[in-house]
N, C-alpha and C. Protein backbone atom coordinates (compact mmCIF):
# COMPACT_ATOMS: atom_id res chain seq x y z
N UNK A 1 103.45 75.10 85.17
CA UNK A 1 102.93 74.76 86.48
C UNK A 1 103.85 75.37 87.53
N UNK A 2 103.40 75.85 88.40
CA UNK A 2 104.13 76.52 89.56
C UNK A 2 103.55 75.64 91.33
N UNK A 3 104.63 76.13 92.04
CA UNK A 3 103.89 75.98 93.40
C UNK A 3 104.76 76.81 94.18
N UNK A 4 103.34 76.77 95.23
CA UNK A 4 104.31 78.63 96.67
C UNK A 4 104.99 77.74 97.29
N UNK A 5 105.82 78.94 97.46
CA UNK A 5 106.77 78.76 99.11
C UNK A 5 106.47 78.86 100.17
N UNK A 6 107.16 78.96 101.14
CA UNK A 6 106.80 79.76 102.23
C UNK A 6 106.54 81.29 102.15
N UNK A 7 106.67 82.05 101.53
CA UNK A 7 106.89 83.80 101.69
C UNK A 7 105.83 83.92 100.39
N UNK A 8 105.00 82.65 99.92
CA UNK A 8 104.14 82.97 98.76
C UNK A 8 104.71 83.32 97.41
N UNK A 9 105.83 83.61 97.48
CA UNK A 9 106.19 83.21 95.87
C UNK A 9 106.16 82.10 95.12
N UNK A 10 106.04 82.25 93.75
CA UNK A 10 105.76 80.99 92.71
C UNK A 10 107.07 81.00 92.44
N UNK A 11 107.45 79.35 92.42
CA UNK A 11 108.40 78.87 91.87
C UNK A 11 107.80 77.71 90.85
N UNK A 12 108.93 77.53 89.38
CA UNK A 12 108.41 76.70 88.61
C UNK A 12 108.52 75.21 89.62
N UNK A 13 107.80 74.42 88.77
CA UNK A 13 107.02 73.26 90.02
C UNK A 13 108.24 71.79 88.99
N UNK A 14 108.78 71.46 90.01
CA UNK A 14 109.87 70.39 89.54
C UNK A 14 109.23 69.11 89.50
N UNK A 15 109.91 68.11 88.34
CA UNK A 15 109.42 66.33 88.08
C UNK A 15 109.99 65.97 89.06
N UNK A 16 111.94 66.05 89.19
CA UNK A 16 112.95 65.36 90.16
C UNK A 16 113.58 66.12 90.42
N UNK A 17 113.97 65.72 91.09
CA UNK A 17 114.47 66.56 92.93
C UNK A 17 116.42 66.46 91.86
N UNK A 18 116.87 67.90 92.69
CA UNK A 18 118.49 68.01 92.06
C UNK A 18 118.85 66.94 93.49
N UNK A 19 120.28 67.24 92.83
CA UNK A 19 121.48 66.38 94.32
C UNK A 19 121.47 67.79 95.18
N UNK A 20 120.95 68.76 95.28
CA UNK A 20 121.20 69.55 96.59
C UNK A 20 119.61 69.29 97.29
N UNK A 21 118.83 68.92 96.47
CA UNK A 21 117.09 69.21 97.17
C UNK A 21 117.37 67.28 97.89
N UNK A 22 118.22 66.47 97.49
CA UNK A 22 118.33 65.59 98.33
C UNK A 22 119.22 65.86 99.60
N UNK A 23 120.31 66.78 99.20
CA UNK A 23 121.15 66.86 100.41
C UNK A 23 120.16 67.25 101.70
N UNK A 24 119.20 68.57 101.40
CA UNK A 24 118.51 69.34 101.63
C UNK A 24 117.34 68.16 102.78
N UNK A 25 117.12 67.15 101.81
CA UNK A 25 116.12 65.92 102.39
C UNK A 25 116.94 65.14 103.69
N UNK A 26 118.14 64.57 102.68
CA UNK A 26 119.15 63.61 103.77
C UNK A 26 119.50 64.16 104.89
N UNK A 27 120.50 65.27 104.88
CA UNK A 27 121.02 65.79 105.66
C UNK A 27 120.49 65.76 106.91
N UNK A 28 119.13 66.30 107.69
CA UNK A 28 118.57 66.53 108.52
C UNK A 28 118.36 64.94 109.09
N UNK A 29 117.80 64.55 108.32
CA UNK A 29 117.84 63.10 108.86
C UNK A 29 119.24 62.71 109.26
N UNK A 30 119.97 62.40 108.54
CA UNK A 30 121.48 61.96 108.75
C UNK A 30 121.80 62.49 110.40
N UNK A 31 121.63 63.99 110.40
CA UNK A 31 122.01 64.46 111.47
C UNK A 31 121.47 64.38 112.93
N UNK A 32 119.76 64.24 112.77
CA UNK A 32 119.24 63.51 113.69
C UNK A 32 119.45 61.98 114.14
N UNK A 33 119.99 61.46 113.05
CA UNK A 33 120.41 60.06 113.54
C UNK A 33 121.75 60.26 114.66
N UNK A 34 122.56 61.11 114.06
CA UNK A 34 123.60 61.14 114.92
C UNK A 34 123.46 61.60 116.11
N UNK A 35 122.62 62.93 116.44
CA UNK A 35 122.25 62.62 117.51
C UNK A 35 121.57 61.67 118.33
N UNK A 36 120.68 61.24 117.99
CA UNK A 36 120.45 60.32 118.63
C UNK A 36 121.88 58.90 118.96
N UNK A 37 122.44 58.97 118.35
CA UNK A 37 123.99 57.91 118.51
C UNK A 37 124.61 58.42 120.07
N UNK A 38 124.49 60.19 119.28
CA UNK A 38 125.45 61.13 120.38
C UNK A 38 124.89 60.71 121.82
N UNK A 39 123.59 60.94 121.82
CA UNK A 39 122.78 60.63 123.15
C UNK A 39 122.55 59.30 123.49
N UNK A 40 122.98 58.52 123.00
CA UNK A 40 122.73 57.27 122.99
C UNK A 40 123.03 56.52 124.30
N UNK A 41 124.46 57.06 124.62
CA UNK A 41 125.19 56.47 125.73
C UNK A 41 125.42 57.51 126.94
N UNK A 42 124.53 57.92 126.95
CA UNK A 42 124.62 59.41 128.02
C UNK A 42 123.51 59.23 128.93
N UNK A 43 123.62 60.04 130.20
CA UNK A 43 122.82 60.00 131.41
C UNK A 43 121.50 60.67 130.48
N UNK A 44 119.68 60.36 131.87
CA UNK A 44 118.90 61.35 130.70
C UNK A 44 119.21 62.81 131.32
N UNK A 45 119.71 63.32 132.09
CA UNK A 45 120.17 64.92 132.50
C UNK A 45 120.71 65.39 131.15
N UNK A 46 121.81 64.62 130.81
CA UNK A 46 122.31 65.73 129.18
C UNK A 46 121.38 65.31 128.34
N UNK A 47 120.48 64.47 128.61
CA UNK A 47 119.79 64.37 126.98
C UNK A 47 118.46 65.70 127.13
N UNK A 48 118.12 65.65 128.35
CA UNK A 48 117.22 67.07 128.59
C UNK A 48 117.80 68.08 128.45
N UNK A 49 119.30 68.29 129.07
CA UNK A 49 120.50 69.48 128.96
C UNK A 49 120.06 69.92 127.21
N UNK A 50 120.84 68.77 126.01
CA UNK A 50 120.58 69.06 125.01
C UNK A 50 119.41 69.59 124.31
N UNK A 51 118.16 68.54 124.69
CA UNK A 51 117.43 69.21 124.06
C UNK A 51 116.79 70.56 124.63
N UNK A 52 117.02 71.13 126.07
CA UNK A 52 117.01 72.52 126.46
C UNK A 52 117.96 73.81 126.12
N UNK A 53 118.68 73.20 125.28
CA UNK A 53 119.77 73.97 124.62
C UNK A 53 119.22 73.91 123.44
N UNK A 54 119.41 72.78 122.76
CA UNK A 54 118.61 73.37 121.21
C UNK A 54 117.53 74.18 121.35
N UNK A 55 116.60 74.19 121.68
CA UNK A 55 115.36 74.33 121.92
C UNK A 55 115.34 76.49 121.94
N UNK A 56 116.75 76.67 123.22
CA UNK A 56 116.84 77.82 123.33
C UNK A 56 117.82 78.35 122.44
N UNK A 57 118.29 77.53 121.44
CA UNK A 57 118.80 78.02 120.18
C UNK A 57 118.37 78.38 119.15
N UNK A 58 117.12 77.68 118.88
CA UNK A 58 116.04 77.86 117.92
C UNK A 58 114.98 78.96 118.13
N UNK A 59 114.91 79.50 119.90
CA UNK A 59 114.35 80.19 120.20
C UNK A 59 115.08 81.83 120.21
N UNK A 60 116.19 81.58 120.57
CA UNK A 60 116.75 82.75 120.55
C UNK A 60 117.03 83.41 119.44
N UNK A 61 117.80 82.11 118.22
CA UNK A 61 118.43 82.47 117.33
C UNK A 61 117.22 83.06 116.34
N UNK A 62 116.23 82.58 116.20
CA UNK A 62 115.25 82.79 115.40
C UNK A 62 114.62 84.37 115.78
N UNK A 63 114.52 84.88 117.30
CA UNK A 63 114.42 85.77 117.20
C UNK A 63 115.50 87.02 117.17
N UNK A 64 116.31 86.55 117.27
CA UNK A 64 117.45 87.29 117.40
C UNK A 64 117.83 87.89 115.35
N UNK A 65 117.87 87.12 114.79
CA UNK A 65 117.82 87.19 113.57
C UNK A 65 116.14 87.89 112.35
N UNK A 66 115.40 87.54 113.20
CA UNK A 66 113.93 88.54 113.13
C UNK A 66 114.22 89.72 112.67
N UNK A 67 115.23 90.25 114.24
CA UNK A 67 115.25 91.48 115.08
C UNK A 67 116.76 92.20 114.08
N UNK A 68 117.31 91.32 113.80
CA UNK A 68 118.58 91.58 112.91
C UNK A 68 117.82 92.23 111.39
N UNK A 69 117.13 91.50 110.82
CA UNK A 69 116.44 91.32 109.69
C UNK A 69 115.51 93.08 109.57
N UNK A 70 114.65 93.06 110.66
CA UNK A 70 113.82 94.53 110.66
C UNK A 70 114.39 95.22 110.72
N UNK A 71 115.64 95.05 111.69
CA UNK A 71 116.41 96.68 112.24
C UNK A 71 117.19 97.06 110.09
N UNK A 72 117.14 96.19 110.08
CA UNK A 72 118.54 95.97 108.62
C UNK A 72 117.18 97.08 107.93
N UNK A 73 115.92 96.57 107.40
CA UNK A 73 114.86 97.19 106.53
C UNK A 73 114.37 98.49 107.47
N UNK A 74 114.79 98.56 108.28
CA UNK A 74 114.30 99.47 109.07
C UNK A 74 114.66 100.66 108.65
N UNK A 75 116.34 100.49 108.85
CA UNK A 75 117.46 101.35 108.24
C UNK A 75 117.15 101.96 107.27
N UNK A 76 116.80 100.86 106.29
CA UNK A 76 116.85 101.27 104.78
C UNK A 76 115.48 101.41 104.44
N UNK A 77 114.72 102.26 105.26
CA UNK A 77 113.44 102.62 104.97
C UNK A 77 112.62 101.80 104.18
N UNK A 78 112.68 100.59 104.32
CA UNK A 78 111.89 99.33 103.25
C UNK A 78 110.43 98.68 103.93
N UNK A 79 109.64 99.30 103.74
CA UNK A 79 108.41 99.39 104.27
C UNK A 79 107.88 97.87 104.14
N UNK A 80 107.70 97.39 102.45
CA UNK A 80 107.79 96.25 102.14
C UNK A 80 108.37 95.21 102.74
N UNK A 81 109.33 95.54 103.05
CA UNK A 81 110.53 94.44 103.36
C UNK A 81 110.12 94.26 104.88
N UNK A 82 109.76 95.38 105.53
CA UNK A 82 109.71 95.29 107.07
C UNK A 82 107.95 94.08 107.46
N UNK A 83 107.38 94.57 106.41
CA UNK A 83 105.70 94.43 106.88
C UNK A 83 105.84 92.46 105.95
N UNK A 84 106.56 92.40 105.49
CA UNK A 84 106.89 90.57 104.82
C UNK A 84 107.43 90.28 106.38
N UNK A 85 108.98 91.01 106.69
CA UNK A 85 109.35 89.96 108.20
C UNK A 85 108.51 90.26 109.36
N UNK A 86 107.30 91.45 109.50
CA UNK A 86 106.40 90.86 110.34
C UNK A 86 105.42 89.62 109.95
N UNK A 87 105.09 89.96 109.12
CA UNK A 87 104.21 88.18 108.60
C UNK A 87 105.04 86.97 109.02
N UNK A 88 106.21 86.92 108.27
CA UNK A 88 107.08 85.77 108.60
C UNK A 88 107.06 85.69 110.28
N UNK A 89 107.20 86.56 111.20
CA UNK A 89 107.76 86.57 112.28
C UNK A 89 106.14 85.89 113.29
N UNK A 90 105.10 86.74 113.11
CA UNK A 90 103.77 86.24 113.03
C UNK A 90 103.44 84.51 112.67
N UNK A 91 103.76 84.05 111.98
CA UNK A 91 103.90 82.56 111.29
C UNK A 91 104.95 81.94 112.24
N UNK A 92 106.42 82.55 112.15
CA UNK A 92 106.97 81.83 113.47
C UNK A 92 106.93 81.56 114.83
N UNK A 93 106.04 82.59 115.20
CA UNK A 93 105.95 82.48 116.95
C UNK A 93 105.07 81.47 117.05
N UNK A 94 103.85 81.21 116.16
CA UNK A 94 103.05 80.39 117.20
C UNK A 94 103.82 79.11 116.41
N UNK A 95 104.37 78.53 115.83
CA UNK A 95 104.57 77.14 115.51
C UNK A 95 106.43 77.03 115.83
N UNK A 96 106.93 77.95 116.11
CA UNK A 96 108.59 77.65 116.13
C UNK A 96 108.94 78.50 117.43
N UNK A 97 108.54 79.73 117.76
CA UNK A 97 108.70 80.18 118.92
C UNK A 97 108.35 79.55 120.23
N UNK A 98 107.06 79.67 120.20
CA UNK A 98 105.91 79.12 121.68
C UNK A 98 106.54 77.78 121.76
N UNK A 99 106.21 77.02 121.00
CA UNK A 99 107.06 75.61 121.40
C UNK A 99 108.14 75.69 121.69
N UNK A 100 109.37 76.11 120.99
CA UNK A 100 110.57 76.46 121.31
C UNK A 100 110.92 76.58 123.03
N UNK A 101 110.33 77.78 122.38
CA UNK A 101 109.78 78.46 124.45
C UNK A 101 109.48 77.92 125.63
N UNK A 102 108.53 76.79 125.31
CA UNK A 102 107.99 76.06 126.21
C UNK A 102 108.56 74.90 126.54
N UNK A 103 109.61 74.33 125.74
CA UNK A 103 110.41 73.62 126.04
C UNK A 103 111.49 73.30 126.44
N UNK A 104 112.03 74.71 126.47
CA UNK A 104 112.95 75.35 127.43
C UNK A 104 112.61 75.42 128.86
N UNK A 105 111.51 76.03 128.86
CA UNK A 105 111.13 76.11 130.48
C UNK A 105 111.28 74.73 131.19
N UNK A 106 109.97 73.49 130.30
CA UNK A 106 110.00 72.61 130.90
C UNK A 106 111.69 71.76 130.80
N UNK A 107 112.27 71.29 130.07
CA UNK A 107 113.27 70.76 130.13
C UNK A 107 114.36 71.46 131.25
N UNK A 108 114.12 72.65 131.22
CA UNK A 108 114.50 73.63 132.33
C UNK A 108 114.03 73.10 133.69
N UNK A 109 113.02 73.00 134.02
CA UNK A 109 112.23 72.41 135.02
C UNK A 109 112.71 70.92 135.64
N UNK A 110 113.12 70.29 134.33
CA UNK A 110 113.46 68.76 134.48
C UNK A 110 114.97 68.89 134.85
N UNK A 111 115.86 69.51 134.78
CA UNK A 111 117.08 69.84 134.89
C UNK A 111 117.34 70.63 136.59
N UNK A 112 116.27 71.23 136.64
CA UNK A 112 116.21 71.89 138.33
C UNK A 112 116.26 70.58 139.10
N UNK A 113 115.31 69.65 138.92
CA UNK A 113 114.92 68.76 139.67
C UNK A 113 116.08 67.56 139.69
N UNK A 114 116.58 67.46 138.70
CA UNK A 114 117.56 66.46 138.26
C UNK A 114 118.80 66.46 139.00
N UNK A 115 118.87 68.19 139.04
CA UNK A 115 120.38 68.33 139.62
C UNK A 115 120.52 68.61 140.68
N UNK A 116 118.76 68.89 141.38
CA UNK A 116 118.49 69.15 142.74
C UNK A 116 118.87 70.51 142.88
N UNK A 117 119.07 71.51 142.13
CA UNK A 117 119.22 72.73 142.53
C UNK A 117 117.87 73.39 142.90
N UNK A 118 117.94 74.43 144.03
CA UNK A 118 116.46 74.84 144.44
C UNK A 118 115.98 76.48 143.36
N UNK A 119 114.60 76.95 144.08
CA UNK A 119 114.93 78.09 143.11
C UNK A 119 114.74 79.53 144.36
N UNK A 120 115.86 79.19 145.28
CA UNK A 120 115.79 80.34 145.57
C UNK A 120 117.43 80.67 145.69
N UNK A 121 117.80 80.78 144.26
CA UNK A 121 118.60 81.57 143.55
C UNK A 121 118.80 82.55 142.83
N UNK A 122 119.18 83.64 142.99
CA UNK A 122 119.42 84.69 141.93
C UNK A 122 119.17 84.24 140.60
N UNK A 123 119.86 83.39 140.15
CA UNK A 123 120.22 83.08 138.57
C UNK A 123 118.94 81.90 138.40
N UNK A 124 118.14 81.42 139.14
CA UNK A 124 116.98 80.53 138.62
C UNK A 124 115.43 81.40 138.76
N UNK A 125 115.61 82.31 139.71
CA UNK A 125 114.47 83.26 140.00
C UNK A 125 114.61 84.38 138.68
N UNK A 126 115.64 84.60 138.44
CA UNK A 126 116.21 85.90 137.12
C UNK A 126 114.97 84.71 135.83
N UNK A 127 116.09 84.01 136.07
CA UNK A 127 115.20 82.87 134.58
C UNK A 127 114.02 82.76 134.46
N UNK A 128 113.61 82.19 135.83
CA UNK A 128 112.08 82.17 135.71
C UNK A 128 111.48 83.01 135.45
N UNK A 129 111.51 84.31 136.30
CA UNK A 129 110.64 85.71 135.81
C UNK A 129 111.36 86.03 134.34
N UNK A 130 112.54 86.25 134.12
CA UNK A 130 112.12 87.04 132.62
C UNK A 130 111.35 85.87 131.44
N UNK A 131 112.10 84.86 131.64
CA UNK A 131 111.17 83.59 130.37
C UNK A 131 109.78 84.10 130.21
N UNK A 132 109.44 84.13 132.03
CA UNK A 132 107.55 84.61 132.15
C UNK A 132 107.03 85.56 131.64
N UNK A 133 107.85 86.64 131.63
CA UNK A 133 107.71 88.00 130.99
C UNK A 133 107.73 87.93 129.71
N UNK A 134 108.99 87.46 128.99
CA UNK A 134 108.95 87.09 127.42
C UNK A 134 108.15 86.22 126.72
N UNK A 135 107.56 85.15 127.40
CA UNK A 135 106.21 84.70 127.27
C UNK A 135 105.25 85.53 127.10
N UNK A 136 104.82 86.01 127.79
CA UNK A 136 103.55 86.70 128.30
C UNK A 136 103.90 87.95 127.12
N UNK A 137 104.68 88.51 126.57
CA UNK A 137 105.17 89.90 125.67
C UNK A 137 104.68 89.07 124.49
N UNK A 138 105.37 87.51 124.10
CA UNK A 138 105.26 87.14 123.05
C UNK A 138 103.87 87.14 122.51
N UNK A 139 103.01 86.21 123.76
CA UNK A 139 101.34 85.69 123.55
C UNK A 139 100.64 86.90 123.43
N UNK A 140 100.84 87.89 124.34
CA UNK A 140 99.53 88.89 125.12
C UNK A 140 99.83 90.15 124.24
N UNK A 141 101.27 90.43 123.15
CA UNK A 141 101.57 91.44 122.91
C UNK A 141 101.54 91.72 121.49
N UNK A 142 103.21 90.61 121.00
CA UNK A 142 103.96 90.47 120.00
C UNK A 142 102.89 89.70 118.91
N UNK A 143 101.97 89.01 119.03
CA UNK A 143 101.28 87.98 118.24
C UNK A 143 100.52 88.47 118.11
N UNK A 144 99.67 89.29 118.78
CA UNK A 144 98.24 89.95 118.74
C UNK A 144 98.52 91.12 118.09
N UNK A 145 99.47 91.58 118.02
CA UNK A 145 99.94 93.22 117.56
C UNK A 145 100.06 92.94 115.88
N UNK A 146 101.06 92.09 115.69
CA UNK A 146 101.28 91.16 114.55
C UNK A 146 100.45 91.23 113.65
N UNK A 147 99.10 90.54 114.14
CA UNK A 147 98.09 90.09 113.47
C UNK A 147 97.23 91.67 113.20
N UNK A 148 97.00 92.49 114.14
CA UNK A 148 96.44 93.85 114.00
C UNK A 148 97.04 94.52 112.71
N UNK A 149 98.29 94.49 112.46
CA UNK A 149 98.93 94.93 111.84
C UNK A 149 98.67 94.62 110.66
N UNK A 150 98.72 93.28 110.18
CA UNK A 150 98.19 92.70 108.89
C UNK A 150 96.72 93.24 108.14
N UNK A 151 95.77 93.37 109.19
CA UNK A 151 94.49 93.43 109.19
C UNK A 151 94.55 95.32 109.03
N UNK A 152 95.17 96.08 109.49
CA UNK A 152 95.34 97.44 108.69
C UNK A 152 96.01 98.04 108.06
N UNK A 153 97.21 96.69 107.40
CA UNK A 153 97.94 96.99 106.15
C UNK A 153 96.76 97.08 105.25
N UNK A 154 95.52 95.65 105.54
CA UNK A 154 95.27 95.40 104.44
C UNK A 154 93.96 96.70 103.84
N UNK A 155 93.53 96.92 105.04
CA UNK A 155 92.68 98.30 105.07
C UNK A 155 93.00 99.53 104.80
N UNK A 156 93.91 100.25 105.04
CA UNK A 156 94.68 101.42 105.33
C UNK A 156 95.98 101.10 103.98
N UNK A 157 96.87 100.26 103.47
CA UNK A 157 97.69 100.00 102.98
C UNK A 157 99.14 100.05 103.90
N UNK A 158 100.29 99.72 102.78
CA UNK A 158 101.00 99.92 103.95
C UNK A 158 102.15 101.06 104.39
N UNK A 159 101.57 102.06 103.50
CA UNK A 159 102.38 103.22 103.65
C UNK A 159 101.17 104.33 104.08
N UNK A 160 100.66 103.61 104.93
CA UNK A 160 99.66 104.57 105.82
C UNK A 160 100.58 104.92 107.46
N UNK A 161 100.45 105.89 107.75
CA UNK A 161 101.07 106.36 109.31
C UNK A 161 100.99 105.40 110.19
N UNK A 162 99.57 105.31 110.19
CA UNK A 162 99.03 104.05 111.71
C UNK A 162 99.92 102.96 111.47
N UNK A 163 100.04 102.59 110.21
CA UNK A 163 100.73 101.21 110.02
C UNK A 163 101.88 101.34 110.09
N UNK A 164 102.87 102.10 109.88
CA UNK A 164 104.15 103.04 110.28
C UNK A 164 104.17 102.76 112.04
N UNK A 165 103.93 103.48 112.27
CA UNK A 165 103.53 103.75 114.22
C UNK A 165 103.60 102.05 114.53
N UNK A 166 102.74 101.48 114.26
CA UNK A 166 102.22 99.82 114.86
C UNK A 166 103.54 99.21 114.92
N UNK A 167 103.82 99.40 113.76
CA UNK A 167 105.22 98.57 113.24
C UNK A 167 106.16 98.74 113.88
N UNK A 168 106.49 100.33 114.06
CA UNK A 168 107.57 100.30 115.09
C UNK A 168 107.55 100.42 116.62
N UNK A 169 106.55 100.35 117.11
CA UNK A 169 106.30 99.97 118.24
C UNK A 169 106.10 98.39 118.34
N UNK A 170 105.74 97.34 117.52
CA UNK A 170 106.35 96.46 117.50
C UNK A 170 107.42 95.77 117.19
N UNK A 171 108.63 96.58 116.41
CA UNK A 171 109.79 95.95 116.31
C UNK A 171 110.65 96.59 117.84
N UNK A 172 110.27 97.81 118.10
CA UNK A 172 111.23 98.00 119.38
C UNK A 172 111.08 97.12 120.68
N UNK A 173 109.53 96.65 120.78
CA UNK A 173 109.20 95.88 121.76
C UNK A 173 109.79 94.46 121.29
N UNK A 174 109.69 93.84 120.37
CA UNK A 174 110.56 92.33 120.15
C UNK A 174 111.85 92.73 119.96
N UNK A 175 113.30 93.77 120.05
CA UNK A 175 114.18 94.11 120.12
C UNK A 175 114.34 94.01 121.34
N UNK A 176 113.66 94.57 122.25
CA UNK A 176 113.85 94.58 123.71
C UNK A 176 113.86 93.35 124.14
N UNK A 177 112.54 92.37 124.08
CA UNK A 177 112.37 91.38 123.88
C UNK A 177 113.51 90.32 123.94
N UNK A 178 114.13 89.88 122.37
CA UNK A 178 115.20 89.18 122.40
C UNK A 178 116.57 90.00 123.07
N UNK A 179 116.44 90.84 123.70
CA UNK A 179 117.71 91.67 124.80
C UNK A 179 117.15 90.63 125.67
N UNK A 180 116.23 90.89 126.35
CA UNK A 180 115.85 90.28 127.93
C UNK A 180 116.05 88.68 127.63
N UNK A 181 115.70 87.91 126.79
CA UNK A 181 116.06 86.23 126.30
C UNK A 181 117.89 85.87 126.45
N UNK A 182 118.84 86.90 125.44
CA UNK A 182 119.81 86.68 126.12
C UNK A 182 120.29 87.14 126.97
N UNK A 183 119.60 88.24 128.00
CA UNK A 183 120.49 87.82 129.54
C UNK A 183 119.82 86.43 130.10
N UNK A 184 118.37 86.06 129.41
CA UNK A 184 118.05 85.12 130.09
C UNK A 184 119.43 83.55 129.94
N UNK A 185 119.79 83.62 129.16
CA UNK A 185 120.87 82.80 128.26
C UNK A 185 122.02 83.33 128.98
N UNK A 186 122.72 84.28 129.09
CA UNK A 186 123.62 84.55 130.01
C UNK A 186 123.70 84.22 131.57
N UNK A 187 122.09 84.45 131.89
CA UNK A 187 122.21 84.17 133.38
C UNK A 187 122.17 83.23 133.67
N UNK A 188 121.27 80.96 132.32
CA UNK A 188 121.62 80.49 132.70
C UNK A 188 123.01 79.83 132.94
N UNK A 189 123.92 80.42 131.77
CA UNK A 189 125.15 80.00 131.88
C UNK A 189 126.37 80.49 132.98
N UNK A 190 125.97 81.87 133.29
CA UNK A 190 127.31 82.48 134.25
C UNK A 190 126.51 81.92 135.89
N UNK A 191 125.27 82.11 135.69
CA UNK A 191 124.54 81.73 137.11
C UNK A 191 125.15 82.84 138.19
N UNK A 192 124.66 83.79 137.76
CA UNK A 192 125.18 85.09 138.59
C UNK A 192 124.72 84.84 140.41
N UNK A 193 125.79 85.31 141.50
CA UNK A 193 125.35 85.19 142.46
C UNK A 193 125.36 83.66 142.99
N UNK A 194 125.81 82.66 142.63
CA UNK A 194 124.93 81.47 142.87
C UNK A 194 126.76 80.93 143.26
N UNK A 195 126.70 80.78 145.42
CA UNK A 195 127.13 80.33 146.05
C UNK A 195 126.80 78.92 146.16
């Protein structure tokens, strides 16, 4: 008996769980408890602070590591390897990215208001427009391209030209992409300009 993974491979299908597939279980929990302890006794500004920081950790880091991942198969001419981390990457935006994303902004939003800062600042106007832009690349571009791509691997195969071309015009555009996210990440931390 087998069952898939995430990436569709069969693994043999287990009775009981080892002591790491519990750590694997506990852990996360354990650690969400503590946060919640951590936040426990805190204003709600850092508890939005935090979760607008995770949020753009999960967002960044995830694409940032994408972008690590293709350039790596890129290198090494691994056609295979490249056209799996677009699928994967496809699967992450709409359920780990977009949310990610969007909860940055807003907790972002809640944090403007909180701390009373306005937005006619360099470093909150920078934020706002590129987030908007990297939004709008992710939904209108990166996801739709994604999915094209799949749909003339599966026609064409995937050592056809077109599918060559697609591919790397979509990994240079999500390279660029997670560039513009961390200055967005730089600019909210240095807050360039901001008397």
């Amino acid at each position: 008996m087998t069952e898939s993974t995430a990436t569709g491979a069969r693994m043999p299908a287990t009775t009981s769980r080892s002591f790491f597939s519990w750590v694997g279980i506990v852990g996360p929990i354990l650690g969400l408890a503590v946060l919640v302890v951590f936040l426990a006794d805190t204003s709600w500004y850092f508890v939005f602070k935090t979760i607008h920081v995770l949020a753009a950790i999960i967002w960044l880091g995830g694409g940032a590591i994408i972008t690590v991942l293709a350039w790596r198969a890129q290198r090494a001419r691994d056609t295979p390897q490249l056209l799996q981390i677009g699928k994967q990457a496809e699967w992450l935006s709409t359920r780990v990215f977009v949310p990610a994303s969007l909860t940055v902004v807003v907790m972002g939003v809640i944090l403007m208001h909180k701390a009373g800062f306005g937005y006619d600042h360099f470093w909150t106007l920078f934020g706002v427009i590129a987030w908007a832009v990297s939004f709008v690349v992710g939904a209108a571009f990166l996801g739709p391209q994604t999915g094209k791509l799949a749909k003339l691997m599966e026609t064409r195969g995937p050592d056809d030209p077109a599918v060559a071309a697609r591919l790397d015009v979509i990994i240079n555009v999500a390279r660029t992409d997670v560039v513009l996210v961390l200055l967005v990440a730089a600019d909210m931390v240095a807050k360039p300009f901001f008397t």
